[in-house]
N, C-alpha and C. Protein backbone atom coordinates (compact mmCIF):
# COMPACT_ATOMS: atom_id res chain seq x y z
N UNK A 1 146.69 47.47 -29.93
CA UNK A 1 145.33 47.45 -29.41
C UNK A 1 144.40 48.06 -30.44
N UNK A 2 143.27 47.50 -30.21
CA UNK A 2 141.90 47.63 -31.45
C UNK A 2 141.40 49.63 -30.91
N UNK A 3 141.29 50.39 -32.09
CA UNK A 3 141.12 51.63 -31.80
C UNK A 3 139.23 51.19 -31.65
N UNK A 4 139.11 52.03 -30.47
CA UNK A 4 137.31 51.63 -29.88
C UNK A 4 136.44 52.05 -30.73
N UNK A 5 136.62 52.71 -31.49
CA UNK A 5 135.83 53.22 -32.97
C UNK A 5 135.61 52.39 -34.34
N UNK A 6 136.09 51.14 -34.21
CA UNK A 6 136.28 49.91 -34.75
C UNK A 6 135.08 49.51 -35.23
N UNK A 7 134.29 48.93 -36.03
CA UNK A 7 132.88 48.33 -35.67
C UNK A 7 133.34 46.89 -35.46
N UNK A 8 132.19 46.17 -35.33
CA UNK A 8 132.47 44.43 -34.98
C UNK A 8 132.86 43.76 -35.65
N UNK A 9 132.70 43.85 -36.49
CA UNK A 9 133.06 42.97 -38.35
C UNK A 9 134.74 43.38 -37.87
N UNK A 10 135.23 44.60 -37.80
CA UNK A 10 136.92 44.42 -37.99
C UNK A 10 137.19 44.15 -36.96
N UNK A 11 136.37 44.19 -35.70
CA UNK A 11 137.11 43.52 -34.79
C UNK A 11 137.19 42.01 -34.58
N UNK A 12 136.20 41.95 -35.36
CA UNK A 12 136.58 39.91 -35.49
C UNK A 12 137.45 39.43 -36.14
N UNK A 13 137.83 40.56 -37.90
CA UNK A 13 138.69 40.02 -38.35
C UNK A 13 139.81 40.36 -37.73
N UNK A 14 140.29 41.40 -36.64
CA UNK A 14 141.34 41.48 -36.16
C UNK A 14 141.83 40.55 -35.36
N UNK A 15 141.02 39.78 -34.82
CA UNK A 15 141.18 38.89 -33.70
C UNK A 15 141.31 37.84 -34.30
N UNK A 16 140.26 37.05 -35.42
CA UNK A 16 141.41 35.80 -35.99
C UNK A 16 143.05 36.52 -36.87
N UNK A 17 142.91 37.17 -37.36
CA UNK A 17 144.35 37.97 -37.63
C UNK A 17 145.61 37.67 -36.63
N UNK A 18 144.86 38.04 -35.56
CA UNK A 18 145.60 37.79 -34.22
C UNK A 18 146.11 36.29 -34.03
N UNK A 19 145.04 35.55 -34.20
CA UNK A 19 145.04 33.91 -33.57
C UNK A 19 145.88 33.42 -34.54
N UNK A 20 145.86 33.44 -35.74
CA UNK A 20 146.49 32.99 -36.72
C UNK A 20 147.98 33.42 -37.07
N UNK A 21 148.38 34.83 -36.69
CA UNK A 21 149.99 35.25 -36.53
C UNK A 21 150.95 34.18 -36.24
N UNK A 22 150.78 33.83 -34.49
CA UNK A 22 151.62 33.04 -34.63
C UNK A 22 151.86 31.42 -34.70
N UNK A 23 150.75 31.24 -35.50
CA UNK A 23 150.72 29.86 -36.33
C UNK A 23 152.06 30.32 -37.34
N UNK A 24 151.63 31.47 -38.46
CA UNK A 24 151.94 31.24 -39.53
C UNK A 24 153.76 31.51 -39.25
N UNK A 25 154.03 32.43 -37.96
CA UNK A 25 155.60 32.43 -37.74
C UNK A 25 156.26 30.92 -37.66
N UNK A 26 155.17 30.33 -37.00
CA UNK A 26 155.47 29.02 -36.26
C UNK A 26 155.84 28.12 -37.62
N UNK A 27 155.02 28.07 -38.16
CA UNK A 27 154.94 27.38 -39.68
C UNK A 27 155.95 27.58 -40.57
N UNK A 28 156.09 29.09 -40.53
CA UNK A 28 156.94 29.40 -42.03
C UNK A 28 158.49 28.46 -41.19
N UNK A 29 159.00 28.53 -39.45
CA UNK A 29 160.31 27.77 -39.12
C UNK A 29 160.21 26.22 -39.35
N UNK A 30 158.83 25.83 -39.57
CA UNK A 30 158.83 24.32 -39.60
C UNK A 30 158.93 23.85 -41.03
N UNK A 31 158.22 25.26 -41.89
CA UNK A 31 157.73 24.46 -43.36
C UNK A 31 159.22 24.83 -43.84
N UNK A 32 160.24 25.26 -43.27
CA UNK A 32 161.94 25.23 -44.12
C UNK A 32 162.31 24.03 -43.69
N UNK A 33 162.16 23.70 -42.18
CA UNK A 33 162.44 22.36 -41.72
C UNK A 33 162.39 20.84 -42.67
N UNK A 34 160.91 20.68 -42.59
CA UNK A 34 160.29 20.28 -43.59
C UNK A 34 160.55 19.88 -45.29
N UNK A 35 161.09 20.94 -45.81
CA UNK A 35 161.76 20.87 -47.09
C UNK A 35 162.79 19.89 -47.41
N UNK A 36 162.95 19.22 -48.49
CA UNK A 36 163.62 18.04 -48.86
C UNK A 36 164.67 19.11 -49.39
N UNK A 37 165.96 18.63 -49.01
CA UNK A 37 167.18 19.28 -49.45
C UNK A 37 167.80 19.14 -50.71
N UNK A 38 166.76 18.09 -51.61
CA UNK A 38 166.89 17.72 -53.05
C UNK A 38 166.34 18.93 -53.72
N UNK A 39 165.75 20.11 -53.39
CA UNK A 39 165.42 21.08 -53.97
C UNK A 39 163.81 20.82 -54.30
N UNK A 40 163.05 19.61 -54.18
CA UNK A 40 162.23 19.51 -54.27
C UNK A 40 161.04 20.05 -53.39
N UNK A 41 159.74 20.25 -53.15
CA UNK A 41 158.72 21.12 -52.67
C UNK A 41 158.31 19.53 -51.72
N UNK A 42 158.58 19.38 -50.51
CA UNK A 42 157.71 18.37 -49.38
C UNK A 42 157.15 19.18 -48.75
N UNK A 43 155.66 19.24 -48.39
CA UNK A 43 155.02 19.00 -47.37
C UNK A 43 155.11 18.07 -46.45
N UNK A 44 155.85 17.92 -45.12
CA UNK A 44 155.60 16.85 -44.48
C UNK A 44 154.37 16.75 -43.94
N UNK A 45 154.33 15.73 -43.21
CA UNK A 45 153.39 15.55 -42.23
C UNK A 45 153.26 15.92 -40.79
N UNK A 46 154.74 16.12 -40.66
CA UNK A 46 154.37 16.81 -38.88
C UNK A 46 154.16 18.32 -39.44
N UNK A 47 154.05 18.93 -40.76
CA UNK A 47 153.76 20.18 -40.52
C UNK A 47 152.12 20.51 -40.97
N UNK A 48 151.65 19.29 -41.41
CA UNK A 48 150.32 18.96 -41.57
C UNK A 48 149.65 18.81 -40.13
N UNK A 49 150.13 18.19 -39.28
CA UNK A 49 149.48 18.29 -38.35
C UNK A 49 149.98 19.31 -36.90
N UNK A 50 150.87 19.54 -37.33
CA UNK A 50 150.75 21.12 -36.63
C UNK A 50 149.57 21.93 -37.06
N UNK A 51 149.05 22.23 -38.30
CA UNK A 51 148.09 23.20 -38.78
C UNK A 51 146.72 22.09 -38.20
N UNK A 52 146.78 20.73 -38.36
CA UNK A 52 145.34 20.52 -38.35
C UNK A 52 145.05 20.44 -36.67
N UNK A 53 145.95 21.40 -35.89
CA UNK A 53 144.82 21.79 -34.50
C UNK A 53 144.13 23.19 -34.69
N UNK A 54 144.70 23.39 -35.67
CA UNK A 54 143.46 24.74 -36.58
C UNK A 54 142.16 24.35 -37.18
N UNK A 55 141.17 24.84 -37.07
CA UNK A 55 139.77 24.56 -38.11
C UNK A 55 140.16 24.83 -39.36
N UNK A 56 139.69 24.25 -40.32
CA UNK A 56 139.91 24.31 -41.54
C UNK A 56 139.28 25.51 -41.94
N UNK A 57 138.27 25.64 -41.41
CA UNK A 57 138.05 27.37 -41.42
C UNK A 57 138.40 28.00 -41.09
N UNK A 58 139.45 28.42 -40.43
CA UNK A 58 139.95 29.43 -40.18
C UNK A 58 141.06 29.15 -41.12
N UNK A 59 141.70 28.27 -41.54
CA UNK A 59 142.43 28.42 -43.00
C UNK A 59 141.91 28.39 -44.53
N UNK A 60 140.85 28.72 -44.43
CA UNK A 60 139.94 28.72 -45.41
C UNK A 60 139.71 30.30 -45.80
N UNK A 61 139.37 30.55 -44.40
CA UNK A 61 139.11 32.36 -44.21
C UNK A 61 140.44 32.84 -44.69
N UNK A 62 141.50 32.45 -44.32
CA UNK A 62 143.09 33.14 -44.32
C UNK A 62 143.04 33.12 -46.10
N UNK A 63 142.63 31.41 -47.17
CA UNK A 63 143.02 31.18 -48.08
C UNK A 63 142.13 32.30 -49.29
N UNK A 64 140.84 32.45 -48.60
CA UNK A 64 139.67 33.73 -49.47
C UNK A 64 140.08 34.45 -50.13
N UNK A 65 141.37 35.31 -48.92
CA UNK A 65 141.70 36.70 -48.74
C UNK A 65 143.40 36.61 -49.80
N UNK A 66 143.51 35.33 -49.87
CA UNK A 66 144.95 35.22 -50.44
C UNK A 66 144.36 34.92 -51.83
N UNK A 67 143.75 34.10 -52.37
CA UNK A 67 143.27 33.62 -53.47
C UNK A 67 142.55 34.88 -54.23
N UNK A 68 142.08 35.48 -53.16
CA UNK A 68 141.41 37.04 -53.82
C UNK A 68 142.86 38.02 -54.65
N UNK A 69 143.73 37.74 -53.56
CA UNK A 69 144.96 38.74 -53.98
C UNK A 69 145.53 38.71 -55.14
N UNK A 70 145.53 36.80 -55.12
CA UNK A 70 146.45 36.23 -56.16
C UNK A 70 145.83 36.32 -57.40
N UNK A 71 144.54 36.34 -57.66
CA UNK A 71 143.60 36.73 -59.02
C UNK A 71 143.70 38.02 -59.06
N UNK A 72 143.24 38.54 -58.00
CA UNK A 72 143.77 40.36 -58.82
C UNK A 72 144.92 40.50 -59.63
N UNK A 73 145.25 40.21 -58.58
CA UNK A 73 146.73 40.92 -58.92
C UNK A 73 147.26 39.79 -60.58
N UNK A 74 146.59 39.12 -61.07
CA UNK A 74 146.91 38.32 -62.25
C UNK A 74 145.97 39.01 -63.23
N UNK A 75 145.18 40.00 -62.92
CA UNK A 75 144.46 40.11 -63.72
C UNK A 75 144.71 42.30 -63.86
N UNK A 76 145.87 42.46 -63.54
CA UNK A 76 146.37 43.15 -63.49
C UNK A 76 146.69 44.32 -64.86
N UNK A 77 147.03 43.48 -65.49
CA UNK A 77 148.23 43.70 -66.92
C UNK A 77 147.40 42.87 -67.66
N UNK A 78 147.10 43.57 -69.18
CA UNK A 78 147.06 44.93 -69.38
C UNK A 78 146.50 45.86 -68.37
N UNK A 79 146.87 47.41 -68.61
CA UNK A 79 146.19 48.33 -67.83
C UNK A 79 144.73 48.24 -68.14
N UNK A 80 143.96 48.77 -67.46
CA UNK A 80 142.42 48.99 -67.90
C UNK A 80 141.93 49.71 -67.22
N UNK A 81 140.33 49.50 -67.58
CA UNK A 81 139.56 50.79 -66.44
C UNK A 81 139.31 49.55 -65.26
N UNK A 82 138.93 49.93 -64.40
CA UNK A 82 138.51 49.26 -62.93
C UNK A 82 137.31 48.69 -63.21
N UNK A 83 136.35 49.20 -63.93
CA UNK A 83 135.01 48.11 -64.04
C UNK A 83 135.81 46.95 -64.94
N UNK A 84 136.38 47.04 -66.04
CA UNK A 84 137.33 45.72 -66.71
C UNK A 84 138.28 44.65 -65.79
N UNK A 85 138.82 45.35 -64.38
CA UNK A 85 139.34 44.61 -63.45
C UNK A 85 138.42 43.71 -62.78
N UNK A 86 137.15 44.30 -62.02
CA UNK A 86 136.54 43.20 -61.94
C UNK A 86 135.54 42.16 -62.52
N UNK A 87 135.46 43.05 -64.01
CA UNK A 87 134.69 41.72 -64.73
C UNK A 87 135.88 40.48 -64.80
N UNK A 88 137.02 41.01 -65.05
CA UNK A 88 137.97 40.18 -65.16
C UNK A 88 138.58 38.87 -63.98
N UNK A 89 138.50 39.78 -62.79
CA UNK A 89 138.65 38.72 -61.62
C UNK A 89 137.76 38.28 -60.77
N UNK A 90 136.20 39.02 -61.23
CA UNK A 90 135.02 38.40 -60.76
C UNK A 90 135.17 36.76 -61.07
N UNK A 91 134.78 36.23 -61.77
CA UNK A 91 134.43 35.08 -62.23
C UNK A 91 135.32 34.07 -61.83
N UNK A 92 136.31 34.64 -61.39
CA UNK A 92 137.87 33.39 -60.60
C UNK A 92 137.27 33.35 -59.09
N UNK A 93 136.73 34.26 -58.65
CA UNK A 93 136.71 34.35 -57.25
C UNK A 93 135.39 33.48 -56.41
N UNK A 94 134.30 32.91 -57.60
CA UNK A 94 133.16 32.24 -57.50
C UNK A 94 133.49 30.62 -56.67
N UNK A 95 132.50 30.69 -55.90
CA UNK A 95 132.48 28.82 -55.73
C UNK A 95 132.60 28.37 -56.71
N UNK A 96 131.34 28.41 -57.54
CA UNK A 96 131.40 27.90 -58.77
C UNK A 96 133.20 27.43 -59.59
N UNK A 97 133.78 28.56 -59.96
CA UNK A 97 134.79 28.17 -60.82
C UNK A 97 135.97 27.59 -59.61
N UNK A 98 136.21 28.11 -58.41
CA UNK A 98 136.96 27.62 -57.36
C UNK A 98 136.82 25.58 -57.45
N UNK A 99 135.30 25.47 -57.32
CA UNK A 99 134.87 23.99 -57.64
C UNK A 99 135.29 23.15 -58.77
N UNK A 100 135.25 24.04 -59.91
CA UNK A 100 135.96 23.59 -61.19
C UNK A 100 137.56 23.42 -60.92
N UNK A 101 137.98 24.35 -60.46
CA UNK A 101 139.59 24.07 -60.13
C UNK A 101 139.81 23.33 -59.01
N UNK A 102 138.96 22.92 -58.30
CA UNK A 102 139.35 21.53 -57.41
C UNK A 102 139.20 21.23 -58.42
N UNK A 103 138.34 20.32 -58.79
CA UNK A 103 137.66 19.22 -60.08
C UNK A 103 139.11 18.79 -61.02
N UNK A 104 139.60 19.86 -61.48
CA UNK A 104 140.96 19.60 -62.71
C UNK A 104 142.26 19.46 -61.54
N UNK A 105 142.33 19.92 -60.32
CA UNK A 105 143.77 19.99 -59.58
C UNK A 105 143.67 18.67 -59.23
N UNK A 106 142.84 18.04 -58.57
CA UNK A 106 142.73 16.37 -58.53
C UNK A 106 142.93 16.02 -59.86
N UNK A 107 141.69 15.69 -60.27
CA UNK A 107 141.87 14.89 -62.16
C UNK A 107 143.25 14.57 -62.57
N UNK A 108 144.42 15.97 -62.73
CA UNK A 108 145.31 15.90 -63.23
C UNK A 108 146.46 15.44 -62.35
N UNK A 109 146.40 15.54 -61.30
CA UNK A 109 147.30 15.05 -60.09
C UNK A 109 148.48 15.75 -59.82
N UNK A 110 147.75 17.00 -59.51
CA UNK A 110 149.33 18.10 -59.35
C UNK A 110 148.81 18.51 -57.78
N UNK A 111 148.41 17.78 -57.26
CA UNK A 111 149.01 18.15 -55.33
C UNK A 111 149.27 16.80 -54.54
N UNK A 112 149.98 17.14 -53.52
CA UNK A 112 150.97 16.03 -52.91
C UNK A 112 149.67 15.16 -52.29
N UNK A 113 150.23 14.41 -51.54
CA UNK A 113 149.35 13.61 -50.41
C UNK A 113 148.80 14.08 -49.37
N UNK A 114 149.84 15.26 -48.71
CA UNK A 114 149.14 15.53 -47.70
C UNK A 114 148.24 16.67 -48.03
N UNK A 115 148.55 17.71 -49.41
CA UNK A 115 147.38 18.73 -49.45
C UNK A 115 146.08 18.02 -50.31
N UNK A 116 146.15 16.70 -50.56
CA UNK A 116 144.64 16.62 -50.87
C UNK A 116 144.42 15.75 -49.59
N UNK A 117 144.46 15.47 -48.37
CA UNK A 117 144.35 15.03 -47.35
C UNK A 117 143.62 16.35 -46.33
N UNK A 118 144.73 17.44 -46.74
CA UNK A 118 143.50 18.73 -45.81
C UNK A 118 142.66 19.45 -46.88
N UNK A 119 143.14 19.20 -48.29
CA UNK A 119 141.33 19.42 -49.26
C UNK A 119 140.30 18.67 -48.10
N UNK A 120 140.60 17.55 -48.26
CA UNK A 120 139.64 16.28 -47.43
C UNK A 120 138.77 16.87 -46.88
N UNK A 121 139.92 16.88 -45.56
CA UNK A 121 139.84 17.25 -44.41
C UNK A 121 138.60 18.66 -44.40
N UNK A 122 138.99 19.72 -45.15
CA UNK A 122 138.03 20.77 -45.34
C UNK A 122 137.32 20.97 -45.83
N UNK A 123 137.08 19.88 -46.82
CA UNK A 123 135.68 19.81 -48.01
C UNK A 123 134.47 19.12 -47.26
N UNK A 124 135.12 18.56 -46.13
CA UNK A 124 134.02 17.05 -45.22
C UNK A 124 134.03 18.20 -43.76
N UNK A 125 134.72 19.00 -43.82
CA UNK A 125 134.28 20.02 -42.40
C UNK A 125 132.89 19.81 -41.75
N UNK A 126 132.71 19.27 -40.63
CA UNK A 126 131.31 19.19 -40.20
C UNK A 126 130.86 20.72 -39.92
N UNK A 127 131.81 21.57 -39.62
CA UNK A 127 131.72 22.72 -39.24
C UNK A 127 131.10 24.26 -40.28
N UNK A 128 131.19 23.29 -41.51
CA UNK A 128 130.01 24.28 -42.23
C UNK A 128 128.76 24.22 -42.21
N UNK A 129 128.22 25.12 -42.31
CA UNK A 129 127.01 25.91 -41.87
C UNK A 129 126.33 26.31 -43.34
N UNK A 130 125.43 25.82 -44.09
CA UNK A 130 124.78 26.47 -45.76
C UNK A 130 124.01 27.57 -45.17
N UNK A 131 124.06 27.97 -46.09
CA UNK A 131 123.16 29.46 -45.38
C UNK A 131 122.21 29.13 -46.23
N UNK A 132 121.01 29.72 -46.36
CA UNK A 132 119.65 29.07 -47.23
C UNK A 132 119.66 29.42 -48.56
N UNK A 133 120.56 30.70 -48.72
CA UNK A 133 120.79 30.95 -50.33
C UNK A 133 121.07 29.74 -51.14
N UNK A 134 121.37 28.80 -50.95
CA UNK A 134 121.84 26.83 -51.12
C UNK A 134 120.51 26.67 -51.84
N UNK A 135 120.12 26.11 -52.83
CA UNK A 135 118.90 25.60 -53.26
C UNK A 135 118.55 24.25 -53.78
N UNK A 136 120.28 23.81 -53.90
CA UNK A 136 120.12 22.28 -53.83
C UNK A 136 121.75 22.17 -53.61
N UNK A 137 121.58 20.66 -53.52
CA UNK A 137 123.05 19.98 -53.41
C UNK A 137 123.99 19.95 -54.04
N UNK A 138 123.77 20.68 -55.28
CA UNK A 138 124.99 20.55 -56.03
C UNK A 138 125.62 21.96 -55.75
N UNK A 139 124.92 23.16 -55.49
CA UNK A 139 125.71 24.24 -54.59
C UNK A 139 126.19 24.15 -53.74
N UNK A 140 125.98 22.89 -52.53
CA UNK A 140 126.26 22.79 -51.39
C UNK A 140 127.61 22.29 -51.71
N UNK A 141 127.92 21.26 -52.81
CA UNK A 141 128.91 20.76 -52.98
C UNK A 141 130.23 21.47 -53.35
N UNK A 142 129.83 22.79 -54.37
CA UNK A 142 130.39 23.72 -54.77
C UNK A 142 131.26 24.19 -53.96
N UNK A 143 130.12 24.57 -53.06
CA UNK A 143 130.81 25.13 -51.64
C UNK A 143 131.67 24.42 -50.90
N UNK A 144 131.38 23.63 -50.60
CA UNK A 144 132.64 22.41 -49.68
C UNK A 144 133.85 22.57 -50.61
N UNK A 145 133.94 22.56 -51.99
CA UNK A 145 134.98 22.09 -52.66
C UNK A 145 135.35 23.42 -52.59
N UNK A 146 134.99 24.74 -52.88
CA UNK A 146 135.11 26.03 -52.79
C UNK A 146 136.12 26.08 -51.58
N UNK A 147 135.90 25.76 -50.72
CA UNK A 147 136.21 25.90 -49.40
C UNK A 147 137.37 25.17 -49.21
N UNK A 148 137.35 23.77 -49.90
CA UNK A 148 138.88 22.95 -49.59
C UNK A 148 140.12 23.72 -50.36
N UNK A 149 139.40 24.27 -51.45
CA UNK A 149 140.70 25.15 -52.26
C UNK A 149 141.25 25.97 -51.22
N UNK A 150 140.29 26.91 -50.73
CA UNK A 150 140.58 28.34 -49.93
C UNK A 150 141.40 27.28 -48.95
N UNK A 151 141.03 26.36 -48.14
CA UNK A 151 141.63 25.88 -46.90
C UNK A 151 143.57 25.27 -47.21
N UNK A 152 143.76 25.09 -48.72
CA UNK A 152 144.50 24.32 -48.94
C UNK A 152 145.43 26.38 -49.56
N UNK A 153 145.29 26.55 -49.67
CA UNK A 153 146.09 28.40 -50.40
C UNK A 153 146.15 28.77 -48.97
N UNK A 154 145.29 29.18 -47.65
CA UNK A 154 146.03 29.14 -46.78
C UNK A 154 146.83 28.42 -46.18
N UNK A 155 146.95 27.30 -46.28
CA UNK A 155 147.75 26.33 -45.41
C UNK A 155 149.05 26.74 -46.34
N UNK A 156 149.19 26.72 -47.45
CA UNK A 156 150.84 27.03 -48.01
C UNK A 156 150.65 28.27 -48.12
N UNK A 157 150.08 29.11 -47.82
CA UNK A 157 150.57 30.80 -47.46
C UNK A 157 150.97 30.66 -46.48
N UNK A 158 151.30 29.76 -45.19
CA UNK A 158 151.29 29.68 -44.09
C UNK A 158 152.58 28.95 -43.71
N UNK A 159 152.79 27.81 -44.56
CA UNK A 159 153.71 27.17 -44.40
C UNK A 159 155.03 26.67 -46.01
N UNK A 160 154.79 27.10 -46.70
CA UNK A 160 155.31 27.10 -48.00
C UNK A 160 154.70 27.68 -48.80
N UNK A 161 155.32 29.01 -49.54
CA UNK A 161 155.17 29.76 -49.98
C UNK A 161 155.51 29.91 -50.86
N UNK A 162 156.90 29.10 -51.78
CA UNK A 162 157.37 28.51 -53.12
C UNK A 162 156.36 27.23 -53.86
N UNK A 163 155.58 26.54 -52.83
CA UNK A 163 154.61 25.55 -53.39
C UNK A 163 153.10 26.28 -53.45
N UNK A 164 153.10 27.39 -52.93
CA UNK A 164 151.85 28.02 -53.21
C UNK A 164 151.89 28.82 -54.57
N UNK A 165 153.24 29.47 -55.04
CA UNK A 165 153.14 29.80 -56.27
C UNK A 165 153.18 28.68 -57.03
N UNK A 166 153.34 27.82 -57.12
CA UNK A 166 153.66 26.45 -57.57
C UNK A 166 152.13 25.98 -58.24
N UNK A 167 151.47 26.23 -57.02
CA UNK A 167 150.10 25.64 -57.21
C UNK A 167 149.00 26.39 -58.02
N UNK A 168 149.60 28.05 -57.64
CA UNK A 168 148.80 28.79 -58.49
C UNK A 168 149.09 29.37 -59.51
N UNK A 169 150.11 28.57 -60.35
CA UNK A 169 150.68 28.92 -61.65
C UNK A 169 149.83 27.44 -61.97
N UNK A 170 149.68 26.58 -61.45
CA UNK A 170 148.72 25.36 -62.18
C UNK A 170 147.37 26.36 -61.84
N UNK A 171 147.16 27.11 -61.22
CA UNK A 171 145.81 27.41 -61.41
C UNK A 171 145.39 28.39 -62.70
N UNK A 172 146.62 29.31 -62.84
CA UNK A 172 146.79 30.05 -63.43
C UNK A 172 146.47 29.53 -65.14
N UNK A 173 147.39 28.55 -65.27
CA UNK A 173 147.05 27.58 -66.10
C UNK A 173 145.86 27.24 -66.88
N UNK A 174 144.82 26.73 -65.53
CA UNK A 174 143.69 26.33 -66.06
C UNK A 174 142.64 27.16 -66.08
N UNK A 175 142.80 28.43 -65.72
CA UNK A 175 141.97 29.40 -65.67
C UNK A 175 142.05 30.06 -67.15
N UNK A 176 143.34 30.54 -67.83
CA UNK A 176 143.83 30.61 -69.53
C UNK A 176 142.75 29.46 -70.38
N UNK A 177 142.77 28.17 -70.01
CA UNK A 177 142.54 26.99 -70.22
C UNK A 177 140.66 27.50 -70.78
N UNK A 178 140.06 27.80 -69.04
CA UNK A 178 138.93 28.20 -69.21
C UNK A 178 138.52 29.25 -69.75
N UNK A 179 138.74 30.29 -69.80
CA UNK A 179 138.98 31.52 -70.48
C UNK A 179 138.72 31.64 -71.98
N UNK A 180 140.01 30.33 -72.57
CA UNK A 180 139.84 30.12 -73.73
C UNK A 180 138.68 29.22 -74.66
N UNK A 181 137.97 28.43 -73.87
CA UNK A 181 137.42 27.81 -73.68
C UNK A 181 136.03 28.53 -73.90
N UNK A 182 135.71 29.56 -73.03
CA UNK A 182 134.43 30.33 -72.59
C UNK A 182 134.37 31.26 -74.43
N UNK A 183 135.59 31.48 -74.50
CA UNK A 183 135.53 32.71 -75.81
C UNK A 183 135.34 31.81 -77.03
N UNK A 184 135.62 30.78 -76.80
CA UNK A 184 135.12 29.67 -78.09
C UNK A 184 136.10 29.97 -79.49
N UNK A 185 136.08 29.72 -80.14
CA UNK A 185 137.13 29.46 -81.61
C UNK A 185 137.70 30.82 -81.90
């Protein structure tokens, strides 16, 4: 039970916390199910649509908080001071570059059928809301695509968890990629 000294903000996140538990128990018995016994990484489809009686936002919210983790914690080593940590994992954590890494994870064709099906699915969400900070459409777009990443890192934190490192060692990838890129010759 929520201690009454709580403010509202944690009690909301406690409560999707809550709603979402036992999805992800539910998930992690289906997404072994699921698995091709060739050793290979399947997503099926009945475990796709087990998750899609979830809002894509609320696996979007789950994917924020994971995608946040997974850049820290990559941006780890070397040691440094803490203002160097987040200049370092600031710039991964943006719509902006999130949008760029949709942009290259399609292009290059490293996700299955069904996770660019709930990209889709969460990039076309009728259920987002721009807040007015938006000043034109190409932020808005940012954002949707921002959002299908986050929706698609929770759904395999949720249900495969060997294809989520999978996915973010290709992210990992193209982030080096950009990096190197930004520092020029």
């Amino acid at each position: 039970m929520l201690a009454p000294e709580l403010g509202k903000n944690c009690r909301r996140c406690y409560e999707r916390y809550t709603q979402l538990l036992p999805l992800r128990r539910r998930a992690t018995v289906q997404g072994a199910a699921n698995r091709r016994t060739d050793g290979a990484n399947n997503i099926g489809s009945k475990s796709l649509q087990t998750t899609s009686k979830y809002n894509t936002g609320n696996l979007a919210f789950l994917g924020d908080s994971i995608w946040t983790l997974y850049i820290r914690g990559r941006c780890l080593l070397p040691p440094k001071h803490i203002t160097l940590y987040h200049a370092a994992a600031d710039p991964h954590v943006t719509a902006e570059r999130q949008a760029l890494y949709y942009d290259q994870l399609i292009a290059k064709g490293l996700l299955m059928a069904p996770e660019l099906q709930l990209m889709q699915a969460a990039r076309t969400s009728q259920s987002l809301h721009f807040r007015s900070r938006f000043k034109d459409n190409r932020q808005k777009e940012q954002y949707r695509k921002s959002t299908a990443v986050e929706a698609l890192v929770g759904y395999l934190y949720m249900t495969d968890q060997a294809r989520l490192q999978e996915v973010m060692g290709y992210v990992f990838e193209l982030m080096d990629a950009v990096d190197s890129a930004a520092k020029g010759p």
